[in-house]
Protein backbone atom coordinates (compact mmCIF):
# COMPACT_ATOMS: atom_id res chain seq x y z
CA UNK A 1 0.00 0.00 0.00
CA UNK A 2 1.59 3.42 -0.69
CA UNK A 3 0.36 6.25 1.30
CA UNK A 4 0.64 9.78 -0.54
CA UNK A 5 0.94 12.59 2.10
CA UNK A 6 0.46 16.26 1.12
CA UNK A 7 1.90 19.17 3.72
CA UNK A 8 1.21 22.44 3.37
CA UNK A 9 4.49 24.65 2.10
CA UNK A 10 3.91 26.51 5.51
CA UNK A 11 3.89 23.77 7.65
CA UNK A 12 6.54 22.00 5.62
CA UNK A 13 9.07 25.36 6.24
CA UNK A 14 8.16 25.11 9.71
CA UNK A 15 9.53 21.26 9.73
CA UNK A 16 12.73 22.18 7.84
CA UNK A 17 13.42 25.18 10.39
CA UNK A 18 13.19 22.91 13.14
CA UNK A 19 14.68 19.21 11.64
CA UNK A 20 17.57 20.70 9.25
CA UNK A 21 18.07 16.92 7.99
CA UNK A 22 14.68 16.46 6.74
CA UNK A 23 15.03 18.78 4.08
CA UNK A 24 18.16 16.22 2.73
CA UNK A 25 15.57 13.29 2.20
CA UNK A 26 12.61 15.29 0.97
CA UNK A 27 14.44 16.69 -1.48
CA UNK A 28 16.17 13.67 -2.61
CA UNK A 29 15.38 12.66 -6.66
CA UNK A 30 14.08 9.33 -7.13
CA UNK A 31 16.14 8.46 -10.15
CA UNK A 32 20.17 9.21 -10.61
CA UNK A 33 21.25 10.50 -14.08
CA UNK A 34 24.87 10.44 -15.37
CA UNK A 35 25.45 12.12 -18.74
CA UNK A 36 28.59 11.52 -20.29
CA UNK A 37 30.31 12.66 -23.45
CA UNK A 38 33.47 11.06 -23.39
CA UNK A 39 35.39 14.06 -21.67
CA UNK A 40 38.91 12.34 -19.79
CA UNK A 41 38.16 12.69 -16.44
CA UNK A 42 41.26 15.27 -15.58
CA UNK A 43 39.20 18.01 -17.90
CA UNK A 44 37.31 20.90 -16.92
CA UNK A 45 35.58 20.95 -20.46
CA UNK A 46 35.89 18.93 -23.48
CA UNK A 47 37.05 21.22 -26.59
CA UNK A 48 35.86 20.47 -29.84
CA UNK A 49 36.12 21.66 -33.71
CA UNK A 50 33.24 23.19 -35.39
CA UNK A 51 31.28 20.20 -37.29
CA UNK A 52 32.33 17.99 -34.63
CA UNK A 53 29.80 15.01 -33.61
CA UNK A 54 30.08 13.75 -30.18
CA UNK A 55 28.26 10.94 -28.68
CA UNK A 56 25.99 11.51 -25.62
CA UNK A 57 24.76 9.19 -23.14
CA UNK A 58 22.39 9.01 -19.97
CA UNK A 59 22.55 6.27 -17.35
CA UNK A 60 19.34 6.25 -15.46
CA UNK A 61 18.97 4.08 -12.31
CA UNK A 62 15.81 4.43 -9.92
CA UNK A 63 16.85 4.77 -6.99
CA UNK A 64 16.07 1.95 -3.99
CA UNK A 65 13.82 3.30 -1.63
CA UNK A 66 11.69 4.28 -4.55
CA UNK A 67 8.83 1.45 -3.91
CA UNK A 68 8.03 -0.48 -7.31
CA UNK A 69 4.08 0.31 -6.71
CA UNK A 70 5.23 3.83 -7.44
CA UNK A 71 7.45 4.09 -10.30
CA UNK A 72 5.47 1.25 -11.79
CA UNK A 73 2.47 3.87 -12.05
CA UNK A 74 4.60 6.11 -13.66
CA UNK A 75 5.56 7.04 -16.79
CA UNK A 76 10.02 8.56 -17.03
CA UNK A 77 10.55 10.55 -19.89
CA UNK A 78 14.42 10.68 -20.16
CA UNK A 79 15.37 13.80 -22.34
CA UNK A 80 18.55 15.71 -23.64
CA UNK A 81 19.41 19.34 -23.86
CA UNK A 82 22.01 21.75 -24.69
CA UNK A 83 22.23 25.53 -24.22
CA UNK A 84 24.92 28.03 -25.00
CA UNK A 85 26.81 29.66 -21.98
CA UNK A 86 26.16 33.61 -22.36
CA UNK A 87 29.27 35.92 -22.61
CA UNK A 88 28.47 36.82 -18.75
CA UNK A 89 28.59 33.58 -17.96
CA UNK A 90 24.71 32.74 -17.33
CA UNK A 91 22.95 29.99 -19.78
CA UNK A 92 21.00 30.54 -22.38
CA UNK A 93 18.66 28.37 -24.41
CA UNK A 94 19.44 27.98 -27.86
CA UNK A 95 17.60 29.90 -30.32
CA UNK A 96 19.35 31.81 -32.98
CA UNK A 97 20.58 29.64 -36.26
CA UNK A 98 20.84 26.25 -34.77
CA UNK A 99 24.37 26.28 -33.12
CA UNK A 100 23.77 22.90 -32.81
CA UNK A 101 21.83 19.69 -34.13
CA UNK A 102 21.11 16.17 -32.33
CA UNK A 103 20.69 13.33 -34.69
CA UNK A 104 19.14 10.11 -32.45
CA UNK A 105 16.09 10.04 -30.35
CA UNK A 106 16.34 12.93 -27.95
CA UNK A 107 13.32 11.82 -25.64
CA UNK A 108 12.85 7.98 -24.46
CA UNK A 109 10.03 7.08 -22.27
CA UNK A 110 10.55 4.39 -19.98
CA UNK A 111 7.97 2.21 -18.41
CA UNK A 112 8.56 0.52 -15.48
CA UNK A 113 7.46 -3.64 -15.36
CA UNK A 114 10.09 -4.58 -13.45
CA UNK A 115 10.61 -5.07 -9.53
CA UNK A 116 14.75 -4.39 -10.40
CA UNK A 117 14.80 -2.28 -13.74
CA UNK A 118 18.25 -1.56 -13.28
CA UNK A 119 20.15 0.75 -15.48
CA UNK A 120 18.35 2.23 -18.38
CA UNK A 121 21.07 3.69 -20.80
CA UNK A 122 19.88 6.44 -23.75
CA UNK A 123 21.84 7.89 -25.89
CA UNK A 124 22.25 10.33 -28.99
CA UNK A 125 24.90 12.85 -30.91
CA UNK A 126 25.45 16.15 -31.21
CA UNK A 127 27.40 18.38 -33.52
CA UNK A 128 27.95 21.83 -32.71
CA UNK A 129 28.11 24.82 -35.75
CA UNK A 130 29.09 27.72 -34.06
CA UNK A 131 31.95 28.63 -31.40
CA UNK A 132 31.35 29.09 -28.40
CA UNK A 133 30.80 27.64 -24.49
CA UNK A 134 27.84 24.71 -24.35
CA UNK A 135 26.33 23.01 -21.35
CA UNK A 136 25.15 19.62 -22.65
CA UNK A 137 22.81 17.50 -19.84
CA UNK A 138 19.50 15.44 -19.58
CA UNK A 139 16.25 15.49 -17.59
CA UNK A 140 14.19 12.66 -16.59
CA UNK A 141 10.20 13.92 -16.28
CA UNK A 142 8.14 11.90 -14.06
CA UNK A 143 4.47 11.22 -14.58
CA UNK A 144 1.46 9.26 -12.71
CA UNK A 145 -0.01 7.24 -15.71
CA UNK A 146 -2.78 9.34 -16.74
CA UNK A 147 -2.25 12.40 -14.90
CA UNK A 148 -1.22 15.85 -15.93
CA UNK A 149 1.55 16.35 -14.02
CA UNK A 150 4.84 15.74 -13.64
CA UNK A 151 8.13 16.29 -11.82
CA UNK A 152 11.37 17.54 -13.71
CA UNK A 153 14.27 15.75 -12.16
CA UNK A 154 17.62 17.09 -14.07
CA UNK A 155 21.36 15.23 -13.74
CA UNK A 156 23.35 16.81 -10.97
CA UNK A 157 26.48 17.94 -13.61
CA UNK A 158 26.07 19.04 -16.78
CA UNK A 159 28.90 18.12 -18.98
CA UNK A 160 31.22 21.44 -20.71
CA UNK A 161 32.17 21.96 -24.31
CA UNK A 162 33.70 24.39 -25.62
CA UNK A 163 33.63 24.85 -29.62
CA UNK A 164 36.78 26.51 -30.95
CA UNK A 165 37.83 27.49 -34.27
CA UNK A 166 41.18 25.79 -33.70
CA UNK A 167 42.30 23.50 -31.01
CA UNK A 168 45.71 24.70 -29.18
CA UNK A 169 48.27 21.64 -29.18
């Protein structure tokens, strides 16, 4: 039996204010994502030419005190993004002239059927036109089956690349 409990935000705040560690496991996501691009592990930022296609992939694992009679109501949308860091440093979605294209299936919904789903892997490519400094990630969006809702749940590190018009040897 799974028990849903809803607390009002102000009584919730109160809770926080007075158990500090509560707001840790509250606030915990259900599902870990990894997104990797092949980026050695001793670099900031992977640094790529113009026209360049790298390979991106998502490991998705629910996590285990997420009860089965949950997720299995549940629809997980696993989806990739990339923006393009502003000059100032803030991100920016991507608008003008495509400064990059994904080829592959951006979104995959999962369905969960399994007591131990393990990891579900996704992946796609990306090639990048223009120069400049890209955050590349993914977002799993979780749904009750035939509800309007849903939760957002994005991968805790977003993976660097920066587009150059040559690389420095």
């Amino acid at each position: 039996v799974v028990v849903v409990v809803r607390i009002p935000s102000r009584c919730l705040r109160e809770i926080i204010e007075e158990h500090g560690s509560f707001a840790s496991r509250i606030c915990q996501a259900p599902v870990s994502l990894k997104v990797d691009i092949g980026r050695n592990k001793d670099e900031a930022q992977m640094m790529v030419l113009p026209g360049t296609f790298l390979k991106v992939s998502v490991d998705m694992k629910i996590q285990d005190w997420v009860p089965f009679e949950v997720m299995s109501n549940c629809k997980l949308t696993l989806e990739f993004c990339c923006a393009r860091k502003a000059i100032g440093g803030s991100v920016g979605f991507l608008e003008e002239n495509n400064p990059c294209i994904w080829t592959g299936q951006l979104r995959k919904i999962f369905h969960i059927t399994d007591p131990n789903p393990g990891l579900m892997l996704h992946h796609a490519k990306i090639c990048f036109l223009q120069y400049g400094v890209f955050t590349v990630s993914a977002c799993v969006k979780i749904s009750r089956k035939g509800e309007r809702g849903e939760e957002i749940w994005w991968a805790p590190r977003a993976e660097l690349v920066q587009v150059e018009k040559g690389l420095k040897k």
